[in-house]
Structures are given as C-alpha cells and as structure tokens.
PDB file of N, CA and C in Angstrom:
ATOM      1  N   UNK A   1      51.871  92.146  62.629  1.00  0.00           N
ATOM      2  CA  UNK A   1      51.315  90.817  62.539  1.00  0.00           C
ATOM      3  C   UNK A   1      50.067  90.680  63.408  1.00  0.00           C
ATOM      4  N   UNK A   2      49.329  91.866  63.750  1.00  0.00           N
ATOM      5  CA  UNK A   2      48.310  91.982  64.526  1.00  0.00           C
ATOM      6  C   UNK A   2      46.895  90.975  64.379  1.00  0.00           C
ATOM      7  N   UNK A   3      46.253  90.499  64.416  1.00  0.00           N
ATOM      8  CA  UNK A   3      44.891  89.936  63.902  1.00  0.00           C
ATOM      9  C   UNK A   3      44.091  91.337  64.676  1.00  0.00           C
ATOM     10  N   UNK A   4      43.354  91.684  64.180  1.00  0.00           N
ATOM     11  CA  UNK A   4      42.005  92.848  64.610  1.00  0.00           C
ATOM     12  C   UNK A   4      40.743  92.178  64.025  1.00  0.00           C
ATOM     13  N   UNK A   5      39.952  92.367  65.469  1.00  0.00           N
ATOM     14  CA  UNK A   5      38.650  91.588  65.402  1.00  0.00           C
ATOM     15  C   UNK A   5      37.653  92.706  64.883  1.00  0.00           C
ATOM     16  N   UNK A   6      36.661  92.452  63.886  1.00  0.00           N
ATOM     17  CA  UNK A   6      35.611  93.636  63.804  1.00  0.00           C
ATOM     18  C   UNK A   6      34.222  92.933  63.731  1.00  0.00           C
ATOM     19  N   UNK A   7      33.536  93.311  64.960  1.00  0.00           N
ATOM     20  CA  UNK A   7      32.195  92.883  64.652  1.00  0.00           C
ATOM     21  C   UNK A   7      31.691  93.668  63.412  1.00  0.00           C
ATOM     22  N   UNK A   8      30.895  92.766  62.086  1.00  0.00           N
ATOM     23  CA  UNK A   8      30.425  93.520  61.072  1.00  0.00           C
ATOM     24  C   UNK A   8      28.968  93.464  60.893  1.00  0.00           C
ATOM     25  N   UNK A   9      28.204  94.305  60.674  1.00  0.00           N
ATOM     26  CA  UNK A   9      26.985  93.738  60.466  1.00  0.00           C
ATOM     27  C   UNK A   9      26.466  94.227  59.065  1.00  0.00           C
ATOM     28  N   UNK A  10      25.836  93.127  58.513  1.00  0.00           N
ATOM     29  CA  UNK A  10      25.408  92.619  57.370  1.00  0.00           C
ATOM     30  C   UNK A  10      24.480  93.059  57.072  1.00  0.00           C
ATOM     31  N   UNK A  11      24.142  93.119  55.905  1.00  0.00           N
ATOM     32  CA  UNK A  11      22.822  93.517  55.185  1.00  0.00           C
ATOM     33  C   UNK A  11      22.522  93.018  53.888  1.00  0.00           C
ATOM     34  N   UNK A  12      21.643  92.225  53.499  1.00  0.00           N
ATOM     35  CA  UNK A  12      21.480  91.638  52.052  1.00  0.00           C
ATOM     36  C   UNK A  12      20.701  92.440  51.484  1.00  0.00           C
ATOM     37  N   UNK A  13      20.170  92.561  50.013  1.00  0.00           N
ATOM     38  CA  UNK A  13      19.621  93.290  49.362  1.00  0.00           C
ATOM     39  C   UNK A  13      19.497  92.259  47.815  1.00  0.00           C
ATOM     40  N   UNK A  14      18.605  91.735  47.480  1.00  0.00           N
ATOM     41  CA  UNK A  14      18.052  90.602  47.004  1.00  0.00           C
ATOM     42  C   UNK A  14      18.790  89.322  47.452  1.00  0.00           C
ATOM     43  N   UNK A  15      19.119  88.082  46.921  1.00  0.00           N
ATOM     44  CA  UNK A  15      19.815  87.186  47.091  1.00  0.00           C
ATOM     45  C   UNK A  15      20.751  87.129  45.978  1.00  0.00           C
ATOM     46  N   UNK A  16      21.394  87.793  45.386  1.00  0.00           N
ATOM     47  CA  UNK A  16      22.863  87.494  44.979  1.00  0.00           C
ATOM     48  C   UNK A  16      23.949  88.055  46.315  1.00  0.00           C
ATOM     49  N   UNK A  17      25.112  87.338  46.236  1.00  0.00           N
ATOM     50  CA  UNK A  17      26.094  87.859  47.208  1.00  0.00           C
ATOM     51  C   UNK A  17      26.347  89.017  47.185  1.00  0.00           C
ATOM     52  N   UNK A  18      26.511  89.672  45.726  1.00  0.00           N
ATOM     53  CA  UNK A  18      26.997  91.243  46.048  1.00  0.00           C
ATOM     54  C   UNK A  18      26.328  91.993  46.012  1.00  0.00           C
ATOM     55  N   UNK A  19      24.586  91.574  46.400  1.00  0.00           N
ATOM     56  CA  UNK A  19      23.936  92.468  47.262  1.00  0.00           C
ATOM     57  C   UNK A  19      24.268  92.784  48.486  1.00  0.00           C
ATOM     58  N   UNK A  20      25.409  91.622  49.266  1.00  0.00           N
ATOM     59  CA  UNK A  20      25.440  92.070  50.723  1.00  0.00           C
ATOM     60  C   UNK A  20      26.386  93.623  51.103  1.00  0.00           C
ATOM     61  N   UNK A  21      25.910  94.098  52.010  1.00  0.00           N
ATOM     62  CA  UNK A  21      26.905  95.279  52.693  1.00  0.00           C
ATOM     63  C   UNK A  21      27.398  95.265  53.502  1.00  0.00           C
ATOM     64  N   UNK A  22      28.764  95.694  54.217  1.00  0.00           N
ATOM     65  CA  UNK A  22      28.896  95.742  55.399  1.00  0.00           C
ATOM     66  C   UNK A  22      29.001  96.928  56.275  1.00  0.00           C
ATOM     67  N   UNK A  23      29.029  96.992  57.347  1.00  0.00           N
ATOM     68  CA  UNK A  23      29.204  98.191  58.199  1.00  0.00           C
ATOM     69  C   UNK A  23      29.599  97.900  59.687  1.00  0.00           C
ATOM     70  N   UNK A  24      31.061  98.551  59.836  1.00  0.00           N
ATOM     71  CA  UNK A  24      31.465  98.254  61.252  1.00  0.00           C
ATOM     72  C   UNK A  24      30.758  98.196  62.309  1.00  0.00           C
ATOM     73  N   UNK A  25      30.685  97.147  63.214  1.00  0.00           N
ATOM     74  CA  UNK A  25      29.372  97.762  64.197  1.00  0.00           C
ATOM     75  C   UNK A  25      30.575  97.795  65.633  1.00  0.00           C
ATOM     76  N   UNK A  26      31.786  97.520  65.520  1.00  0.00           N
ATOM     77  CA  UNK A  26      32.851  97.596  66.834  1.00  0.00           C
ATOM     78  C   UNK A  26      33.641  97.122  66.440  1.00  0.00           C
ATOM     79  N   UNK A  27      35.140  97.211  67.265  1.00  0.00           N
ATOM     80  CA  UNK A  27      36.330  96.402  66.596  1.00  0.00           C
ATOM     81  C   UNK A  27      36.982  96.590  67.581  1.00  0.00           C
ATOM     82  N   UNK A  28      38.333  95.715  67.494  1.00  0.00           N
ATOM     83  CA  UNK A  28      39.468  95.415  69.031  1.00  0.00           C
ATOM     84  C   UNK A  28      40.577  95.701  68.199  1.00  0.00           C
ATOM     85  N   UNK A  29      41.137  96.707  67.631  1.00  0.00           N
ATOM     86  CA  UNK A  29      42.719  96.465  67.242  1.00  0.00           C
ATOM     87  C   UNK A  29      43.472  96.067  68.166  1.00  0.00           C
ATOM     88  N   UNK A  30      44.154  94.692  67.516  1.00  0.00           N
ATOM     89  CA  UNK A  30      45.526  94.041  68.230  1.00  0.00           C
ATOM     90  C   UNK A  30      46.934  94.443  67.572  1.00  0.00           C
ATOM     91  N   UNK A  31      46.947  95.913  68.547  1.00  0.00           N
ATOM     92  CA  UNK A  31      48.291  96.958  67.914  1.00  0.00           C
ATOM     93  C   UNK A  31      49.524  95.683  68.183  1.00  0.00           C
ATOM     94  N   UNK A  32      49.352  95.281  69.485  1.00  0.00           N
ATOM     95  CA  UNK A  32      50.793  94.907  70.206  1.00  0.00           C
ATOM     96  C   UNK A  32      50.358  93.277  69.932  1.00  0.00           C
ATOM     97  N   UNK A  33      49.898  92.665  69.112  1.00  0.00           N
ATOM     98  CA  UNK A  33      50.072  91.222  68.375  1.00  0.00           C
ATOM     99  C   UNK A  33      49.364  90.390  69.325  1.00  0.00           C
ATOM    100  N   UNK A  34      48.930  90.899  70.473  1.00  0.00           N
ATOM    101  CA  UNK A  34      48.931  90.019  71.981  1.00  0.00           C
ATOM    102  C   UNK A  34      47.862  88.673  71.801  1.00  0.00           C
ATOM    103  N   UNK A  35      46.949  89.100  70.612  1.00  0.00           N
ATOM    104  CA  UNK A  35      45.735  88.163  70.505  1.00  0.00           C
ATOM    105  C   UNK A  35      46.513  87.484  69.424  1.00  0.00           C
ATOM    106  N   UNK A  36      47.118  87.871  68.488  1.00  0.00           N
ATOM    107  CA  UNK A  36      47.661  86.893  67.363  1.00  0.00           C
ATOM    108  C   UNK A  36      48.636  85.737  68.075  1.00  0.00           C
ATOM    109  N   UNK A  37      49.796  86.629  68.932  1.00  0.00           N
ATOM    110  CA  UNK A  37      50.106  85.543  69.460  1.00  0.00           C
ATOM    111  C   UNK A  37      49.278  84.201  70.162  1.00  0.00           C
ATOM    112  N   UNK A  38      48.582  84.895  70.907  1.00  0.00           N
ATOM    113  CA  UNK A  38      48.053  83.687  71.942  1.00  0.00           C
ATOM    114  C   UNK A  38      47.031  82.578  70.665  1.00  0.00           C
ATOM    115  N   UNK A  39      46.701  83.098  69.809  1.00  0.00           N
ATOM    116  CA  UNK A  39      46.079  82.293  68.223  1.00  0.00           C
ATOM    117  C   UNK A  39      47.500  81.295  68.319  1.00  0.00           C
ATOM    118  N   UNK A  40      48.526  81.868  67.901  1.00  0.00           N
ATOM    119  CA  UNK A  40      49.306  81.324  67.350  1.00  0.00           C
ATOM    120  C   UNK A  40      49.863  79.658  67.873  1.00  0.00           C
ATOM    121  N   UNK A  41      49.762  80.558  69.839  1.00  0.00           N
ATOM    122  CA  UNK A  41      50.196  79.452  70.350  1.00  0.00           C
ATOM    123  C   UNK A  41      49.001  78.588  70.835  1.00  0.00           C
ATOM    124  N   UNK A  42      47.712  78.775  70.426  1.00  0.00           N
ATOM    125  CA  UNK A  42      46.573  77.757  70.807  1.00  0.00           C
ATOM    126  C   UNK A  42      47.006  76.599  70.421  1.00  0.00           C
ATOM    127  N   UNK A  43      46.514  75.457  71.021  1.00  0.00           N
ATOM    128  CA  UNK A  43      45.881  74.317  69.901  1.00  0.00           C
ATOM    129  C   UNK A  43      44.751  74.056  70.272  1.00  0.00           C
ATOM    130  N   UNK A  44      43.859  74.880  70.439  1.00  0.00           N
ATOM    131  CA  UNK A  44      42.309  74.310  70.101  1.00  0.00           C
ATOM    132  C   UNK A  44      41.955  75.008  68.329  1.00  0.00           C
ATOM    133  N   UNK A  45      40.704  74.347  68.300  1.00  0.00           N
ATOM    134  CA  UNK A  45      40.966  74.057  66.780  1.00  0.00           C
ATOM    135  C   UNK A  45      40.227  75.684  65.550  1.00  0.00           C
ATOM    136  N   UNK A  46      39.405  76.483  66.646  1.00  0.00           N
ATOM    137  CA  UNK A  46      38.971  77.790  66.043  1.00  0.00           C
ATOM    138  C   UNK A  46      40.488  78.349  66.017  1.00  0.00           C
ATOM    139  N   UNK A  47      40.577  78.555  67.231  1.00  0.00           N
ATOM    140  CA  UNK A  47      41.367  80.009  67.270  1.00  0.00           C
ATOM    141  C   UNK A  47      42.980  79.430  66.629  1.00  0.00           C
ATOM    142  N   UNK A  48      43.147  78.280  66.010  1.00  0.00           N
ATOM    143  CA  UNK A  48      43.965  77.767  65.251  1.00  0.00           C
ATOM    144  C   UNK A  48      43.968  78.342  63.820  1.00  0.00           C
ATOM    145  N   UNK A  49      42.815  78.732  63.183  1.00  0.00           N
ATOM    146  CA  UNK A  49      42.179  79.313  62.226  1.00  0.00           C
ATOM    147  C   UNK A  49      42.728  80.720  61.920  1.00  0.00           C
ATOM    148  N   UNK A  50      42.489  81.218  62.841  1.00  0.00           N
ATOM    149  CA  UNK A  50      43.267  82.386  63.114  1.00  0.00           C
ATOM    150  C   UNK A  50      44.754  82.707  61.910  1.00  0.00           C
ATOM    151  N   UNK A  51      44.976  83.431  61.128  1.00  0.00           N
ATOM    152  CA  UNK A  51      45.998  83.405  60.085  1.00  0.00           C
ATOM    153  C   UNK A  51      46.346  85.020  60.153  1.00  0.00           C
ATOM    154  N   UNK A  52      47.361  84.845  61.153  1.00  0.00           N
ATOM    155  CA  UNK A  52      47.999  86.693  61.528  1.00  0.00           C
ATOM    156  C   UNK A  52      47.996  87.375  59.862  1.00  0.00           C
ATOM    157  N   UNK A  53      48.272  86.761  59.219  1.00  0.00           N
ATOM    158  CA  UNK A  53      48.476  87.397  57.341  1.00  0.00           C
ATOM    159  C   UNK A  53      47.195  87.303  56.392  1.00  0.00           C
ATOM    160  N   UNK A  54      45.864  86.402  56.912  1.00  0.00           N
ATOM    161  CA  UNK A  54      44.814  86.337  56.480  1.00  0.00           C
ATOM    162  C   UNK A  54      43.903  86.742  57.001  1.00  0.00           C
ATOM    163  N   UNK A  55      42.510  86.564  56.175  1.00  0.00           N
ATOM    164  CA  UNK A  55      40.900  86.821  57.180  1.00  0.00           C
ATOM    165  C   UNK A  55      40.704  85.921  57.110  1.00  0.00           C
ATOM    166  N   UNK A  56      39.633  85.824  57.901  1.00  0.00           N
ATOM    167  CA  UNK A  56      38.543  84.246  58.886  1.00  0.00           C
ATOM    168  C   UNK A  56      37.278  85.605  58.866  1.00  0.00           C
ATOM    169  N   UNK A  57      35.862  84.864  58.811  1.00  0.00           N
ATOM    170  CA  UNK A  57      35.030  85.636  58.668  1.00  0.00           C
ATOM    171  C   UNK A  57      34.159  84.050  59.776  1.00  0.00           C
ATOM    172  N   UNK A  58      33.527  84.617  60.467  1.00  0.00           N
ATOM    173  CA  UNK A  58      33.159  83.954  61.659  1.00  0.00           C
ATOM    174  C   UNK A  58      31.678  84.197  61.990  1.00  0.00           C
ATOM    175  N   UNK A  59      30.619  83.427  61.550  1.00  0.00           N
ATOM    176  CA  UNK A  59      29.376  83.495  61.931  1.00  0.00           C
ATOM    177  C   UNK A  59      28.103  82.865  63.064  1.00  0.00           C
ATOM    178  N   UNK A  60      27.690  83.432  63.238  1.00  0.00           N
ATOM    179  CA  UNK A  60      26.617  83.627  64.809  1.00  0.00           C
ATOM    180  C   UNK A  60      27.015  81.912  64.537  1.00  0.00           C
ATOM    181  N   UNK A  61      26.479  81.324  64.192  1.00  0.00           N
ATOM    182  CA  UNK A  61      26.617  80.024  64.855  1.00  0.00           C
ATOM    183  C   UNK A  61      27.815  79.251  64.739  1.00  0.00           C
ATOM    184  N   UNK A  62      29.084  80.128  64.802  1.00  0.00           N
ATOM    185  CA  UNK A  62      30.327  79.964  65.223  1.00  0.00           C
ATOM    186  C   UNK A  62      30.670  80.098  66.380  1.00  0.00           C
ATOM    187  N   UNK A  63      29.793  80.691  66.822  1.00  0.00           N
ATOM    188  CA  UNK A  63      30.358  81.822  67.834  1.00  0.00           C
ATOM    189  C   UNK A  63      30.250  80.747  69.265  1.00  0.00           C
ATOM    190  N   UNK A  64      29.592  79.963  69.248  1.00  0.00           N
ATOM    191  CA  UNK A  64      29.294  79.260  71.049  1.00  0.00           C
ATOM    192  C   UNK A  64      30.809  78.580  71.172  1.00  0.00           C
ATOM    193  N   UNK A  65      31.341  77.900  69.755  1.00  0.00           N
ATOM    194  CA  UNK A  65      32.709  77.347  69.994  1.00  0.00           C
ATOM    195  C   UNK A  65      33.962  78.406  70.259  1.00  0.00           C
ATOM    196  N   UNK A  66      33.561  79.121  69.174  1.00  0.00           N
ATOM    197  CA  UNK A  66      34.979  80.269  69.501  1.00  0.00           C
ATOM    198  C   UNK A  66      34.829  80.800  71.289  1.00  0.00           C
ATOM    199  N   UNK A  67      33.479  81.290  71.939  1.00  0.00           N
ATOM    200  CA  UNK A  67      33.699  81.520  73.111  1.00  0.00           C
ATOM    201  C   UNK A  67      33.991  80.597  73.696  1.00  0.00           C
ATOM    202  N   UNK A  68      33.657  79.614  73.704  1.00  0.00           N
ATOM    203  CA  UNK A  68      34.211  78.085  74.690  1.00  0.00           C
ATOM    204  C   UNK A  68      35.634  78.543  74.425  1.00  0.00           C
ATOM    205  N   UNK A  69      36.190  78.560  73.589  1.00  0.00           N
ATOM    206  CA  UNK A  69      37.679  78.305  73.806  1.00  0.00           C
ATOM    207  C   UNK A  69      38.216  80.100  74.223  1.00  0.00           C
ATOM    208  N   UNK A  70      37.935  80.512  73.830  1.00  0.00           N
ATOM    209  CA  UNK A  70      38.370  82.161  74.553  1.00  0.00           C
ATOM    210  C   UNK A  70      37.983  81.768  75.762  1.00  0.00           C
ATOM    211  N   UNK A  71      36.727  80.958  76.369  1.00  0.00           N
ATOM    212  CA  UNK A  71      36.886  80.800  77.686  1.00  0.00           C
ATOM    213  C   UNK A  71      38.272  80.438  78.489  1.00  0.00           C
ATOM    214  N   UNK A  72      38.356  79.080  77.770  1.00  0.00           N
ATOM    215  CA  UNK A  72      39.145  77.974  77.777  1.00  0.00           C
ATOM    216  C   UNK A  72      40.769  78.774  77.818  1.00  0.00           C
ATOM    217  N   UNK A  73      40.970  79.986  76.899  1.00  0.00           N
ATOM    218  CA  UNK A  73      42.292  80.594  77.137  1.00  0.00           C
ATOM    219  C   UNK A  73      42.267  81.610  77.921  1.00  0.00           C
ATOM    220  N   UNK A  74      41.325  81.682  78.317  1.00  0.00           N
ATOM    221  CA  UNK A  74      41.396  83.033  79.559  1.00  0.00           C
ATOM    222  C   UNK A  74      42.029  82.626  80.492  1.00  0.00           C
ATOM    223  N   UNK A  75      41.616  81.277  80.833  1.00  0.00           N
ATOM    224  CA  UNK A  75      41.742  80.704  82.128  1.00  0.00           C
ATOM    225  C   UNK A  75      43.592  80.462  82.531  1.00  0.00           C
ATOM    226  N   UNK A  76      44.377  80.397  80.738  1.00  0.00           N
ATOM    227  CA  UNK A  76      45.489  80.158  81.019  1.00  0.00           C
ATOM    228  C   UNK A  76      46.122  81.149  80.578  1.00  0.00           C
ATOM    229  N   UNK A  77      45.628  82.413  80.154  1.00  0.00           N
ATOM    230  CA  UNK A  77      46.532  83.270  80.261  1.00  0.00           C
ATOM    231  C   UNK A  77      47.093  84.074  81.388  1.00  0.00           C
ATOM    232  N   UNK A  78      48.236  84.318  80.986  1.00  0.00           N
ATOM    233  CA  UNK A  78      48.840  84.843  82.294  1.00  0.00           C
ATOM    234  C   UNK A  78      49.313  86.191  82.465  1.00  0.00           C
ATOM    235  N   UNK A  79      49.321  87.099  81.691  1.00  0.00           N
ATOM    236  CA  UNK A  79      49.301  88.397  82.088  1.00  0.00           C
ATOM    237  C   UNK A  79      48.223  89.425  81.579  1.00  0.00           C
ATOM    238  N   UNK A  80      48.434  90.476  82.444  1.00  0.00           N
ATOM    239  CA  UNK A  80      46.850  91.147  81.743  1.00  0.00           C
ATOM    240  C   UNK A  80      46.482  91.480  80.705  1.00  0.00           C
ATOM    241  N   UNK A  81      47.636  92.024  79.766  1.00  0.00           N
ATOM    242  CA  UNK A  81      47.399  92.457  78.226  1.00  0.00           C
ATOM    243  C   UNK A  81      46.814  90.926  77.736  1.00  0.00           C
ATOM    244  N   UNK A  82      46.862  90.159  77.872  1.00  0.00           N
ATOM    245  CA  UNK A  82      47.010  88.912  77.323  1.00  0.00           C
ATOM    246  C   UNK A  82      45.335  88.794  77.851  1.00  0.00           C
ATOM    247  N   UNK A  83      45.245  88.750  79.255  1.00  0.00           N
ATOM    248  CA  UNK A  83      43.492  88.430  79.789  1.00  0.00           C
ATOM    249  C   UNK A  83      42.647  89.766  79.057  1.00  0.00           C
ATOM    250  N   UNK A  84      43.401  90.991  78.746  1.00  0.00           N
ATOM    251  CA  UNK A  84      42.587  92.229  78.350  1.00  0.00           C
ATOM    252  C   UNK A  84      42.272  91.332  76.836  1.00  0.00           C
ATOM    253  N   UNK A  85      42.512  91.210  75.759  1.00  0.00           N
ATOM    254  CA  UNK A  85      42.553  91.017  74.949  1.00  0.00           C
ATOM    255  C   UNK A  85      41.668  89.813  74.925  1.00  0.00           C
ATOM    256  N   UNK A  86      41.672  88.766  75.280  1.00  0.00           N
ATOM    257  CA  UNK A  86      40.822  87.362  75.328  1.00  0.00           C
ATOM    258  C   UNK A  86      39.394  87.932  75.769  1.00  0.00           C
ATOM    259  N   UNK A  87      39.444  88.723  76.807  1.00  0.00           N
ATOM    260  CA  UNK A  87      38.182  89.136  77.775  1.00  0.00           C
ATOM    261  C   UNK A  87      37.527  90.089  76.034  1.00  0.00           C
ATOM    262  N   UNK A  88      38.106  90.884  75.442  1.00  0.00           N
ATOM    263  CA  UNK A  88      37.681  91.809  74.604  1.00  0.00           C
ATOM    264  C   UNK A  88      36.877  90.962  73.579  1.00  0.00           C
ATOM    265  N   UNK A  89      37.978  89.971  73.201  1.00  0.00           N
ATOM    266  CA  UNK A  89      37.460  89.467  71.388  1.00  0.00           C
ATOM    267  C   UNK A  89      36.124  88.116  72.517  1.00  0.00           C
ATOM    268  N   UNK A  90      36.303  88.237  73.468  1.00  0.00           N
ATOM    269  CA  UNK A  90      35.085  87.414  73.764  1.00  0.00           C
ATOM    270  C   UNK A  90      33.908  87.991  74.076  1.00  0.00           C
ATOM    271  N   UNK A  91      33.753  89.285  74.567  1.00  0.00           N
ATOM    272  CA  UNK A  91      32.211  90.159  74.141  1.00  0.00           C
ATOM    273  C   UNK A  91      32.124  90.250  72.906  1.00  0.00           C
ATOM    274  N   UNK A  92      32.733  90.651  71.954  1.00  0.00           N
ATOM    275  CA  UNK A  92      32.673  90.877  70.684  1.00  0.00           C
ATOM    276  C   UNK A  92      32.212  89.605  70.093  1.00  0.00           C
ATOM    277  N   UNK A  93      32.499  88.128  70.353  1.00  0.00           N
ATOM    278  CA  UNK A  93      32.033  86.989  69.818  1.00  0.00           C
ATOM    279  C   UNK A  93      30.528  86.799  70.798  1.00  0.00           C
ATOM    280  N   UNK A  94      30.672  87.108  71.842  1.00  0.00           N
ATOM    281  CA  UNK A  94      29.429  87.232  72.664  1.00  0.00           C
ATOM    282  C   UNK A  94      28.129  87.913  71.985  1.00  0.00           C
ATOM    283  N   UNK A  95      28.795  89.123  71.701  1.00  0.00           N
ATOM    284  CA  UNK A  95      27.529  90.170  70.993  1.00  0.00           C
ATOM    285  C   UNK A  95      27.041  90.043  69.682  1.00  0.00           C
ATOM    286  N   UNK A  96      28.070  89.005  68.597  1.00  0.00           N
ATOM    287  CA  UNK A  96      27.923  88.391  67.555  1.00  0.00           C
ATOM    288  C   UNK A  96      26.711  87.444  68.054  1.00  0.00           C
ATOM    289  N   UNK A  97      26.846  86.120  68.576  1.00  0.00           N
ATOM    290  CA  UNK A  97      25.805  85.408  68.722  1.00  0.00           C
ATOM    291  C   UNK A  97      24.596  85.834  68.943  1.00  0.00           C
ATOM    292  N   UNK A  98      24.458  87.043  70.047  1.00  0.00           N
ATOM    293  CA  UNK A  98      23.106  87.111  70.262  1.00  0.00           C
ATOM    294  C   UNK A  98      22.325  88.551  69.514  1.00  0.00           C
ATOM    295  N   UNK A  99      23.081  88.880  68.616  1.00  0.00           N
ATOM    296  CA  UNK A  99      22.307  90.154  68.122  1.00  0.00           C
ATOM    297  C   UNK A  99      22.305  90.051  66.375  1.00  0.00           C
ATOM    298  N   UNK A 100      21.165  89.387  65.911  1.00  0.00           N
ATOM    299  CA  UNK A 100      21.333  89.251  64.667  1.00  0.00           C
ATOM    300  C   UNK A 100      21.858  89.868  63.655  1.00  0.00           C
ATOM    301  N   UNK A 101      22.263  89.290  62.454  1.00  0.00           N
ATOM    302  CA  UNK A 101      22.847  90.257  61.388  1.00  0.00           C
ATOM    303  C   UNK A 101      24.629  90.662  61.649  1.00  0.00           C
ATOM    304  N   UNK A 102      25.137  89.686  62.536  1.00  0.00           N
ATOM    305  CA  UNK A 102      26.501  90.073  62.601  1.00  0.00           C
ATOM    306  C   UNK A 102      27.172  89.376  62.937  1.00  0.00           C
ATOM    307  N   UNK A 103      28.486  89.297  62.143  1.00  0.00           N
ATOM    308  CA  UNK A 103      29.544  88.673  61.826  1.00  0.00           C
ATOM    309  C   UNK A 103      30.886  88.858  62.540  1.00  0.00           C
ATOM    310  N   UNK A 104      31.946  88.106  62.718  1.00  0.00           N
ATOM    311  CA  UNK A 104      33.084  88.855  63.518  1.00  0.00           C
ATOM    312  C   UNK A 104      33.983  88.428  62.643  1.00  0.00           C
ATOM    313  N   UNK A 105      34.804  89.135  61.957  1.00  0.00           N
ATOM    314  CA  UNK A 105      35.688  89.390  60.955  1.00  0.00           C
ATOM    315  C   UNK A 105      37.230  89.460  61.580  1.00  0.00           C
ATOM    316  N   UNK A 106      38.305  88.505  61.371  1.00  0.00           N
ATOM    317  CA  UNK A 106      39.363  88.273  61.809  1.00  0.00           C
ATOM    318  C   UNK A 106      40.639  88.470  61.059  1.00  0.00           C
ATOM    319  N   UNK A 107      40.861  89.639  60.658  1.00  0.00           N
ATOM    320  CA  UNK A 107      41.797  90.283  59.926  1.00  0.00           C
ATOM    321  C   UNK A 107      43.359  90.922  60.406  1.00  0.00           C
ATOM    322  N   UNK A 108      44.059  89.625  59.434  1.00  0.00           N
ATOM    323  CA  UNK A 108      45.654  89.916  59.837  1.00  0.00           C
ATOM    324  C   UNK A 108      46.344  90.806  59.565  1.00  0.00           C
ATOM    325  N   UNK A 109      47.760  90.998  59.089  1.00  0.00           N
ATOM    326  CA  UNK A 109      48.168  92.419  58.536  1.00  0.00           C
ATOM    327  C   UNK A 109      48.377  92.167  57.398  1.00  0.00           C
TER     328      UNK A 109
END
C-alpha cells in the first residue's frame, strides 16, 4: 500500500497530449508504507489527495502548498522513518518547483 514519489520530467513535442514524454528524473520508494500512512492520517487538504491505490500527478505550481504542509508534518512527526520520509518527498517537491519541466508523480500500489 506504498505511495512512491517520482520526480518526472516532461517533454512536449507539438501540442497534442500524446506528444508528451516522460522520463524519471528521481524517485523515493515507500517500501514500508511510512509516507502513505502519514497521507492517510493527514488532514491537510494536498496530502489528503494522496490515494495509497491511485496516482496524483502534482505540478510546479503545486508544489509551494504540498511543501507547506510536508513542512507542517515534519514538525509532528515523531519517529525517524517517518521524519526520513517527509524530509525526502519534500526535496523532491522542492526540486519540482524550482527546476523546470517537472512533475512529481504520486503512485499507489
């Protein structure tokens, strides 16, 4: 029931959609669920989104809210797998915002 984060980066090739491509540019597998859970038990309203059995596809100007609240759960998580994991998918939403052409892709099992 893992969610795994993958920064993707994009590439269009005229303007129809299935000109676009993707290509991994990094990823966080959540073997041990630790980020799905803490989704699960949020209630702020991104990482609510979060669907351990679905994707969420998450773009640069998503990204200032999703880190606010990865901030926002760092602060209350309480053990380290739990801070490892928040600290992770929040560079990864970090490096989304500021490096064009990329997406962070939120894929359940």
């Amino acid at each position: 029931m893992g969610v795994d984060v993958i920064v993707m980066r994009v590439t269009q090739t005229g303007t129809s959609p299935k000109g676009r491509r993707f290509e991994v540019a990094e990823s966080f597998p959540d073997v041990r669920d630790v980020f799905a859970t803490l989704c699960g038990q949020s209630r702020l309203p991104m990482l609510r989104r979060v669907d351990p059995y679905g994707s969420l596809v998450l773009t640069p100007e998503e990204m200032p809210q999703l880190i606010a609240e990865l901030t926002e759960t760092l602060a209350l998580a309480g053990d380290d797998p739990a801070r490892r994991a928040v600290e992770e998918v929040r560079r990864l939403a970090e490096r989304c915002a500021t490096e064009p052409g990329l997406e962070l892709h939120l894929e359940g099992d």
